[in-house]
C-alpha atoms as a PDB file:
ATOM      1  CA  UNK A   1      12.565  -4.937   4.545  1.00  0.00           C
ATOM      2  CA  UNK A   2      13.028  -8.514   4.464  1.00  0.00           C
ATOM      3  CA  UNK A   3      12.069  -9.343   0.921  1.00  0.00           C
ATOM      4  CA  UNK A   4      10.960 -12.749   1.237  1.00  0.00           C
ATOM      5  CA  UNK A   5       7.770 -11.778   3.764  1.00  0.00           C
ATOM      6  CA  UNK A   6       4.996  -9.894   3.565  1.00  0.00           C
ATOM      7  CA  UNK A   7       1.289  -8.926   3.761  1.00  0.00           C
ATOM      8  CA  UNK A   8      -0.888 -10.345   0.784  1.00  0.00           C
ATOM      9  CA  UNK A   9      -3.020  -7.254  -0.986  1.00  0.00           C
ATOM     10  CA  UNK A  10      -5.826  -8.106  -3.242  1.00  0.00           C
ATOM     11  CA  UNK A  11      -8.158  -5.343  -4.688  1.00  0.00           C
ATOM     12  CA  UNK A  12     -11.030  -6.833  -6.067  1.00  0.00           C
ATOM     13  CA  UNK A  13     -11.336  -7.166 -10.014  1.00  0.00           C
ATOM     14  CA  UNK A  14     -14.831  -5.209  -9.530  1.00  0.00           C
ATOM     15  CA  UNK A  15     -13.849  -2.374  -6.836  1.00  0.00           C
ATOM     16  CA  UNK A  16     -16.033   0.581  -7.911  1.00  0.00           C
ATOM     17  CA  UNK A  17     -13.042   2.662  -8.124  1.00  0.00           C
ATOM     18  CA  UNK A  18     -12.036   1.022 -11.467  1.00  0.00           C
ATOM     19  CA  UNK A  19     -15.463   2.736 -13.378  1.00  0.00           C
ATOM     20  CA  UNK A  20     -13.965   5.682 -14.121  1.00  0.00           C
ATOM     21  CA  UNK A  21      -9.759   5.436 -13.394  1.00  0.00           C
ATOM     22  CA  UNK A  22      -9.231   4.776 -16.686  1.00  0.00           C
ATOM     23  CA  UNK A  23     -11.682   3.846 -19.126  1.00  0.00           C
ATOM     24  CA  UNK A  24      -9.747   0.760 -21.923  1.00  0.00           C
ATOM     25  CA  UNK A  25      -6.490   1.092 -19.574  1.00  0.00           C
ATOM     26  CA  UNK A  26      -8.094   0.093 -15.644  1.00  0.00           C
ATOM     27  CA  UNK A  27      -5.965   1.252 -13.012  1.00  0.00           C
ATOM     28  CA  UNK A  28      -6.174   1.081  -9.032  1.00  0.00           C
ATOM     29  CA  UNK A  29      -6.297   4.184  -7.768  1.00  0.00           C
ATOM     30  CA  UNK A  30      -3.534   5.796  -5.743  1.00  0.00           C
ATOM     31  CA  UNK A  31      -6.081   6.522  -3.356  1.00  0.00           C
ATOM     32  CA  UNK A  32      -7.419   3.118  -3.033  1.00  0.00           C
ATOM     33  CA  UNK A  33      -3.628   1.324  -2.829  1.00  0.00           C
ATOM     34  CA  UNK A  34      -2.743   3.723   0.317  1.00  0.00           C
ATOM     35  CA  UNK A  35      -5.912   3.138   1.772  1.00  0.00           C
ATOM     36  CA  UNK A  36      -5.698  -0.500   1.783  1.00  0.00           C
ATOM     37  CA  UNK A  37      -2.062  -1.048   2.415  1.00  0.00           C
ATOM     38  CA  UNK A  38      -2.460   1.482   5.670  1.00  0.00           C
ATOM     39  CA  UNK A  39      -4.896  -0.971   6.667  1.00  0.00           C
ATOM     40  CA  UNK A  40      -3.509  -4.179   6.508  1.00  0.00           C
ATOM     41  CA  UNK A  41      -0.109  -2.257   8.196  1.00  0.00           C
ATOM     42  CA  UNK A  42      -2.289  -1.232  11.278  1.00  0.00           C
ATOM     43  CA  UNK A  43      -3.616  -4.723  11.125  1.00  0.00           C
ATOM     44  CA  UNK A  44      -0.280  -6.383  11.223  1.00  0.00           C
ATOM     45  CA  UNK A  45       1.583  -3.518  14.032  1.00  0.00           C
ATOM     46  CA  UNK A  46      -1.994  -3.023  16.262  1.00  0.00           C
ATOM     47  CA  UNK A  47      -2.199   0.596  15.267  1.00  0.00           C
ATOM     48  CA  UNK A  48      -5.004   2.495  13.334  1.00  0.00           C
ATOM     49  CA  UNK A  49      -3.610   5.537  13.828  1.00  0.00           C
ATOM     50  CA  UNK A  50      -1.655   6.360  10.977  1.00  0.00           C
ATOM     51  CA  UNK A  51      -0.821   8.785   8.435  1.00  0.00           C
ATOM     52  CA  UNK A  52       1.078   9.294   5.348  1.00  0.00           C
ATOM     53  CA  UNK A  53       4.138  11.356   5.387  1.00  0.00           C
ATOM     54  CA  UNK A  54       4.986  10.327   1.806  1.00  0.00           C
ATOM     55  CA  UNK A  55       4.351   7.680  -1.107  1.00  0.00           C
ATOM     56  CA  UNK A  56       5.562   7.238  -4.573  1.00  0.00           C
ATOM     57  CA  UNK A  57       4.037   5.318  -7.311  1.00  0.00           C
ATOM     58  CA  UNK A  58       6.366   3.895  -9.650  1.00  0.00           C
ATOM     59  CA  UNK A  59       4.344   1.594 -11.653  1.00  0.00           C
ATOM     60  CA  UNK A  60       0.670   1.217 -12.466  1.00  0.00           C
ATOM     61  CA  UNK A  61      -1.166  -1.622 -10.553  1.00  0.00           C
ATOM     62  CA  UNK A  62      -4.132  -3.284 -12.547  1.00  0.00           C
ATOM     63  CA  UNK A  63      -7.148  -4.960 -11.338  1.00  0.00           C
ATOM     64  CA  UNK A  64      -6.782  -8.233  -9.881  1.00  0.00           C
ATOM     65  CA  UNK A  65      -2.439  -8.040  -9.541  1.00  0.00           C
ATOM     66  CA  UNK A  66      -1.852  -9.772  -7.244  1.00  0.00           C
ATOM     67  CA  UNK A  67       0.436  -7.679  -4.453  1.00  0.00           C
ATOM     68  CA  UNK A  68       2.283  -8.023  -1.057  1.00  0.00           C
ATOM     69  CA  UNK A  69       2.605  -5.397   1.566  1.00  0.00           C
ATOM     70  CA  UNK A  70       6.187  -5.058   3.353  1.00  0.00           C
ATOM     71  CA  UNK A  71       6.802  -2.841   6.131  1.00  0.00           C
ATOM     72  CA  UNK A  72       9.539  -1.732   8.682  1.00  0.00           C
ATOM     73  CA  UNK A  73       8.629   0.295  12.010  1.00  0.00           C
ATOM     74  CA  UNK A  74      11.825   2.195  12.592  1.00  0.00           C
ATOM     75  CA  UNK A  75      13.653   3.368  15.636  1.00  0.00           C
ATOM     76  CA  UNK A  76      11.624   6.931  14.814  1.00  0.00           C
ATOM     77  CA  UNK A  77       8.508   5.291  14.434  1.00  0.00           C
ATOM     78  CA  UNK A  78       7.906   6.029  11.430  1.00  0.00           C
ATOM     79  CA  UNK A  79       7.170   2.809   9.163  1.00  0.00           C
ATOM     80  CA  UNK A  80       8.313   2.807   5.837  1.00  0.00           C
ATOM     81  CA  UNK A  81       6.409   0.347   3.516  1.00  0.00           C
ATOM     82  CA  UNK A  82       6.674  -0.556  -0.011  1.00  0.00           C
ATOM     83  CA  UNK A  83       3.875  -2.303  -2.209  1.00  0.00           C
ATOM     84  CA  UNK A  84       4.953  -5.344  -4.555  1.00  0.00           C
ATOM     85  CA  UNK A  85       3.555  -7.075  -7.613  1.00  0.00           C
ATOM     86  CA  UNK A  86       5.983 -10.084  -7.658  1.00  0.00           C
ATOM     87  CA  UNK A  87      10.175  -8.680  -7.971  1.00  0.00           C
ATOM     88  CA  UNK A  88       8.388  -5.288  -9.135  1.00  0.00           C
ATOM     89  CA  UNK A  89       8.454  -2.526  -6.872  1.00  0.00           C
ATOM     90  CA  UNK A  90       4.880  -0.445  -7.781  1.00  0.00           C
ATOM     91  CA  UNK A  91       4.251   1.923  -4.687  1.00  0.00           C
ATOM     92  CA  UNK A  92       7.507   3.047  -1.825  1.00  0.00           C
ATOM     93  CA  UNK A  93       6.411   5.460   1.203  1.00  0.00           C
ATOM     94  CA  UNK A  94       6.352   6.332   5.189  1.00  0.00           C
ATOM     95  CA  UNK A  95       3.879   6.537   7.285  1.00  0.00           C
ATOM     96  CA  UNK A  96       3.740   8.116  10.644  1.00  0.00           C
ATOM     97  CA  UNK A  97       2.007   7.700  13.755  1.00  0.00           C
ATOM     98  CA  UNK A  98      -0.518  10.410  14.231  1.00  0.00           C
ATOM     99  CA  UNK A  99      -1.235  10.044  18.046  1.00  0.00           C
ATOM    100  CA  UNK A 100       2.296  10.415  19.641  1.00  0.00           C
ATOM    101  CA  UNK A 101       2.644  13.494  17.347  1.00  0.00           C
END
């Protein structure tokens, strides 16, 4: 992934999800950072028809960090994607596409 492009991610400062994930300490939801990152992807490649074969969270992302999107489609098709918060690496993964499975 070419490290110096990329799809800007914001999750609002007020997204409902925050209420309860974690009172004191707010976090975004795992949920919430797949869900939106699989749809700016499908925005970017023109396909909606994705699924995850695999993430990893390796840092927790806060309310209002501000984040960028890469992606790769491979030969496979599979599309490998990683979600940034400046040099930091916070979520890795693949996706697949379900239709041509």
């Amino acid at each position: 992934m070419n490290p110096a492009t990329g799809i800007p991610l914001a999750i609002a400062a007020d997204h409902p999800a925050f209420a309860g994930h974690f009172p004191g300490f707010p976090v975004v939801p795992g949920v919430v950072l797949l869900d939106e990152a699989m749809c700016v992807i499908a925005a970017a490649i023109g396909c909606a028809h994705n699924r995850i074969a695999w993430a990893k969270f390796l840092r927790p992302v806060r309310p209002g960090q501000a984040l960028i999107v890469r992606h790769d489609v491979e030969a496979s098709g599979a599309i490998r994607f990683e979600i940034m918060a400046g040099a930091d690496k916070m979520v890795t993964g693949s996706l697949f596409n379900a239709a041509a499975t």
